[in-house]
C-alpha atoms as a PDB file:
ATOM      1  CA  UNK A   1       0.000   0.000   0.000  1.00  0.00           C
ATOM      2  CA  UNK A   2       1.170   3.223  -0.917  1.00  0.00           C
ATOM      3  CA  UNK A   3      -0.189   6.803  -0.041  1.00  0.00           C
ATOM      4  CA  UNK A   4       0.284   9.556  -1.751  1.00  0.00           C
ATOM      5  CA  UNK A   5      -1.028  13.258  -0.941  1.00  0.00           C
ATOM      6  CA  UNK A   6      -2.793  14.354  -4.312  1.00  0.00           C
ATOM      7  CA  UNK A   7      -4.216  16.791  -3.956  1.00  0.00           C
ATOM      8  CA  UNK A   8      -2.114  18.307  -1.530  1.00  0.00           C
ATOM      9  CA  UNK A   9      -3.405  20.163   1.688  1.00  0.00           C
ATOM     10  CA  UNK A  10      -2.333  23.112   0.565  1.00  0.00           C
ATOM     11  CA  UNK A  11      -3.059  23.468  -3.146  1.00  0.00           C
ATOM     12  CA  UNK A  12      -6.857  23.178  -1.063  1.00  0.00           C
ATOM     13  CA  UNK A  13      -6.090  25.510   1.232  1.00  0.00           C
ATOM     14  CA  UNK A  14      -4.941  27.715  -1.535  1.00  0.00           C
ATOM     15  CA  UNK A  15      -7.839  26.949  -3.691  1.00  0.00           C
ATOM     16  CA  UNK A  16     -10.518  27.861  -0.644  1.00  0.00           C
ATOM     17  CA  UNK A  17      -9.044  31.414  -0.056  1.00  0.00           C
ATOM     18  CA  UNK A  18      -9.680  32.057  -3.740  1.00  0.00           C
ATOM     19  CA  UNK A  19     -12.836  31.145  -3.636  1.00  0.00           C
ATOM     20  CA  UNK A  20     -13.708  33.227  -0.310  1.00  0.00           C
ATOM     21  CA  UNK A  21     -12.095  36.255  -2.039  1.00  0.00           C
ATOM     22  CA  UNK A  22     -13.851  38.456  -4.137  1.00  0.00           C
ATOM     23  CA  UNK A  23     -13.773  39.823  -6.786  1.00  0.00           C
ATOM     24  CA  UNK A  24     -12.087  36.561  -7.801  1.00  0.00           C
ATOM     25  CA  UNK A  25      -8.563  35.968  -8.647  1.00  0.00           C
ATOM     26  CA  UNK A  26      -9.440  34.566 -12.070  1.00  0.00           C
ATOM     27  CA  UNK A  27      -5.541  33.903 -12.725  1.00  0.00           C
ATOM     28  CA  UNK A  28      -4.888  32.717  -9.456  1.00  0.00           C
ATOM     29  CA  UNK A  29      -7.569  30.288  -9.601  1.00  0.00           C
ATOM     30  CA  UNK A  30      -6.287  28.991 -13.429  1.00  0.00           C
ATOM     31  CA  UNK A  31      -2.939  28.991 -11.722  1.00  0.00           C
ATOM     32  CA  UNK A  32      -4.057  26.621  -8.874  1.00  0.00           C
ATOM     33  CA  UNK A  33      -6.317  24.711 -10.867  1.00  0.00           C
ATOM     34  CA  UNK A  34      -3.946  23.786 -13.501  1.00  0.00           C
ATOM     35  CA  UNK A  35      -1.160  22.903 -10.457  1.00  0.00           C
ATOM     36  CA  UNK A  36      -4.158  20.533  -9.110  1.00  0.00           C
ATOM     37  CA  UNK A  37      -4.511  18.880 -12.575  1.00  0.00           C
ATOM     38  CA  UNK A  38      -0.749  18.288 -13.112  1.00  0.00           C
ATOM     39  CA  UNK A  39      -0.565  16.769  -9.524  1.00  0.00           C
ATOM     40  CA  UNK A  40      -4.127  15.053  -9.920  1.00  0.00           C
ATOM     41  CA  UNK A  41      -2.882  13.407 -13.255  1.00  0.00           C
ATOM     42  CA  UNK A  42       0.501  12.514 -11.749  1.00  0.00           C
ATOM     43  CA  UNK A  43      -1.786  10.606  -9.450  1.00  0.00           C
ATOM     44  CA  UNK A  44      -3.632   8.725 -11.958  1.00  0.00           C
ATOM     45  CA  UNK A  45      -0.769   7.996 -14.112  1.00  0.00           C
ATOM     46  CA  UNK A  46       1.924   6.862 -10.987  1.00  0.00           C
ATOM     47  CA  UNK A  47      -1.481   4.767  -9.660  1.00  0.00           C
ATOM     48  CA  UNK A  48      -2.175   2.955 -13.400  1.00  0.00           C
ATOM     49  CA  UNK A  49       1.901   2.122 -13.474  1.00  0.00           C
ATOM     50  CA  UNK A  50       2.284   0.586 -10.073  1.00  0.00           C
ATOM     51  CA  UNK A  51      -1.298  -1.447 -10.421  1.00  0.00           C
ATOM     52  CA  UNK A  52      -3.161   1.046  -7.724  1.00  0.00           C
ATOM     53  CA  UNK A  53      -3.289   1.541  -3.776  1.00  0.00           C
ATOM     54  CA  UNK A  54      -3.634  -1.851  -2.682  1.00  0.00           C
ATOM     55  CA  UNK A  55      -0.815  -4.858  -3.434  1.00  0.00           C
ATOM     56  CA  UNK A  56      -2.344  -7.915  -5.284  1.00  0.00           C
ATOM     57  CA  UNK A  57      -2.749  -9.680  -2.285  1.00  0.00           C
ATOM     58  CA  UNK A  58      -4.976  -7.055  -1.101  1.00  0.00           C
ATOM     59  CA  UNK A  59      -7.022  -6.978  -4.130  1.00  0.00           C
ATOM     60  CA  UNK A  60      -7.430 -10.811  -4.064  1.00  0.00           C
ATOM     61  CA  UNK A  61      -8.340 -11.490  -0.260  1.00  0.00           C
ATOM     62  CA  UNK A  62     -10.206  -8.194   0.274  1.00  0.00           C
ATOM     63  CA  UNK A  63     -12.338  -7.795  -3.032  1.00  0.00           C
ATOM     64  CA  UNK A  64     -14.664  -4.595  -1.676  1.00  0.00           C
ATOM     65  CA  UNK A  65     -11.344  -2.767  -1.085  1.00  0.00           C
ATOM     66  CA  UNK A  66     -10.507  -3.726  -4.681  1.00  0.00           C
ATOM     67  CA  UNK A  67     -13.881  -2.599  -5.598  1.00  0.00           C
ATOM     68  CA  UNK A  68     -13.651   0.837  -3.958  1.00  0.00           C
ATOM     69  CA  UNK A  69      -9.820   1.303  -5.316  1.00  0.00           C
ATOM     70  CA  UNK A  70     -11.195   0.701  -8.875  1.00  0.00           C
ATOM     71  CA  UNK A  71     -14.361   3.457  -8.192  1.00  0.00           C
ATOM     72  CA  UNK A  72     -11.462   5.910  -6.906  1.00  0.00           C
ATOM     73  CA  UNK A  73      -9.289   5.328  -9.832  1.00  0.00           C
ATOM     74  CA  UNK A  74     -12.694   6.079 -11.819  1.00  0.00           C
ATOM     75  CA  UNK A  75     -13.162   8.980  -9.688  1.00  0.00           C
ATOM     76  CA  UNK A  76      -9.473  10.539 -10.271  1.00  0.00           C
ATOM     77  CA  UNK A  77      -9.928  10.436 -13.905  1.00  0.00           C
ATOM     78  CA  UNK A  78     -12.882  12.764 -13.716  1.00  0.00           C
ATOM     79  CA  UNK A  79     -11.515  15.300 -11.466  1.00  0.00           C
ATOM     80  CA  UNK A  80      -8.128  15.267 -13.563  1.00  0.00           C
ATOM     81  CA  UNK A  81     -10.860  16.400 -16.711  1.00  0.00           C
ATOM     82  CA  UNK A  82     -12.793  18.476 -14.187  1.00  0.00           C
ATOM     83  CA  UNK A  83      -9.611  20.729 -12.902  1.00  0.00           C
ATOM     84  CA  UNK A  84      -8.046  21.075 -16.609  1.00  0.00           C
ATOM     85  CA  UNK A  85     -11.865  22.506 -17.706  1.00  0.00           C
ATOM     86  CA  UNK A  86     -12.442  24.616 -15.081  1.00  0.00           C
ATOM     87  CA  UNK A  87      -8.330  25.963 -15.583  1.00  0.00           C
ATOM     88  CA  UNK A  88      -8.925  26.393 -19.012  1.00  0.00           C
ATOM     89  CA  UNK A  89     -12.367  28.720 -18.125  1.00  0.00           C
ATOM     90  CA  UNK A  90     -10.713  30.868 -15.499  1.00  0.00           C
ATOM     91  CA  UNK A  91      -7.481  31.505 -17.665  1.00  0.00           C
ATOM     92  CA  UNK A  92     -10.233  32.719 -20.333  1.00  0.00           C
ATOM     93  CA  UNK A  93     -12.985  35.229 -19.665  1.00  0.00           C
ATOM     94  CA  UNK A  94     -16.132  33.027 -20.918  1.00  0.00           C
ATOM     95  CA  UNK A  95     -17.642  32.007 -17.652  1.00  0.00           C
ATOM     96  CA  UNK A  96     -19.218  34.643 -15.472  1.00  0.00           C
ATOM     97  CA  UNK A  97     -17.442  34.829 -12.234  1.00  0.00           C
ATOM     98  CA  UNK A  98     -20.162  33.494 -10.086  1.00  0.00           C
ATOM     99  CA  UNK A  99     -20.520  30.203 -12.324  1.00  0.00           C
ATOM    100  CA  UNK A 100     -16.872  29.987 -12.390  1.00  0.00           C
ATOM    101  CA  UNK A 101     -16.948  30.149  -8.245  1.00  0.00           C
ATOM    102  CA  UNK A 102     -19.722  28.019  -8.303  1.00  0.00           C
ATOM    103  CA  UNK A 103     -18.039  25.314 -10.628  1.00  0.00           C
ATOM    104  CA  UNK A 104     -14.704  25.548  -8.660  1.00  0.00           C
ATOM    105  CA  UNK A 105     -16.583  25.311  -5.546  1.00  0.00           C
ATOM    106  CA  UNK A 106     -18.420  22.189  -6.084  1.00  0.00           C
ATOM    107  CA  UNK A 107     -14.633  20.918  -7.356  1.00  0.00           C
ATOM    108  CA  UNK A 108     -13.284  21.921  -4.136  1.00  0.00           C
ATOM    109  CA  UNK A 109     -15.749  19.765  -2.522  1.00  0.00           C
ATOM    110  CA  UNK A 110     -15.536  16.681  -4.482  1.00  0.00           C
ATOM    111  CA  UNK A 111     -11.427  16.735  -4.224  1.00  0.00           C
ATOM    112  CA  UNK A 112     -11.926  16.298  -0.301  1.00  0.00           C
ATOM    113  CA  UNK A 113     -14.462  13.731  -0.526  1.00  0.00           C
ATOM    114  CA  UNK A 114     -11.733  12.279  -2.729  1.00  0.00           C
ATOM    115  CA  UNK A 115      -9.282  12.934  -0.339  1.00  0.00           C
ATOM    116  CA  UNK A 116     -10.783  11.305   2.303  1.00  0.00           C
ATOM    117  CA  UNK A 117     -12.249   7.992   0.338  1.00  0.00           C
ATOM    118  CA  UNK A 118      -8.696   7.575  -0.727  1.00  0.00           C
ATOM    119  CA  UNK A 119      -7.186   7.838   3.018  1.00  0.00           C
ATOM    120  CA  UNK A 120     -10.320   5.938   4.113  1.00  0.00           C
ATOM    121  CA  UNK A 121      -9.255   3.223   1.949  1.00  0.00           C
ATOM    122  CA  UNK A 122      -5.126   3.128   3.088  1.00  0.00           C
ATOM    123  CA  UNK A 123      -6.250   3.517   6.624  1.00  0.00           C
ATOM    124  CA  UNK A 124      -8.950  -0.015   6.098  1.00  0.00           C
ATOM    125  CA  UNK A 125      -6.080  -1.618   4.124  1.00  0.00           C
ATOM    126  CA  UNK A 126      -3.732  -1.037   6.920  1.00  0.00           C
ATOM    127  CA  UNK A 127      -6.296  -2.246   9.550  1.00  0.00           C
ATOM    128  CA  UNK A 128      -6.242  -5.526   7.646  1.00  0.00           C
ATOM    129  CA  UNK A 129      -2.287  -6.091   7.769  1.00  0.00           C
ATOM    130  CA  UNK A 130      -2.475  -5.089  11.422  1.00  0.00           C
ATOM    131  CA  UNK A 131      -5.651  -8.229  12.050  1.00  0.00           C
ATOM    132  CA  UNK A 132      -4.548 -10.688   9.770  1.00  0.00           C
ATOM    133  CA  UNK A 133      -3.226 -12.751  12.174  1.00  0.00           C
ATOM    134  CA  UNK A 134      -6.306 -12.086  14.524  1.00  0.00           C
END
């Protein structure tokens, strides 16, 4: 099992003060969003060459944790296509700035429900390793 911290703390942390501050930092949010992207798809791509999260003895003996590691994977591609749109929108001038918020908002959210699936999923793997002998 392997954790990894995409997307980090602070690219959120960063990310939620540019939401809260108005008018909105159109090229600070493209600038964020695209950093998100490059780490998100980092993520996806480091995750596809070493087979995932879990080790194949994980995905064999614990097939819901397989199952949930295969809906994240899922999940990552989406936000990866998510982060690049809404970059591309805020470097450009097409969206209003209240769809645009709105948009990155809802982004925002999903990223920490990814966030915390993901560490959900380490922290049940590692719960198995510790009671496998139980």
């Amino acid at each position: 099992m392997t954790a990894t911290d995409h997307p980090t703390v602070a690219d959120l942390e960063e990310l939620t003060q540019i939401l809260d501050s108005h008018p909105l930092d159109r090229a600070g949010l493209a600038t964020v969003l695209e950093r998100i992207e490059l780490g998100l798809h980092a993520h996806f791509e480091a995750l596809g060459q070493r087979g995932g999260l879990l080790d194949e003895s994980e995905r064999v003996h614990r097939p819901s944790l397989a199952r949930e590691e295969d809906r994240l994977h899922e999940q990552l591609g989406y936000l990866v296509h998510d982060a690049e749109g809404l970059a591309q929108a805020a470097a450009g001038h097409a969206d209003d700035e209240e769809e645009l918020r709105t948009h990155a908002a809802a982004l925002l959210g999903a990223l920490r429900g990814f966030r915390d699936a993901e560490a959900h999923l380490v922290l049940d793997s590692a719960a198995t390793e510790v009671g496998a002998g139980d």
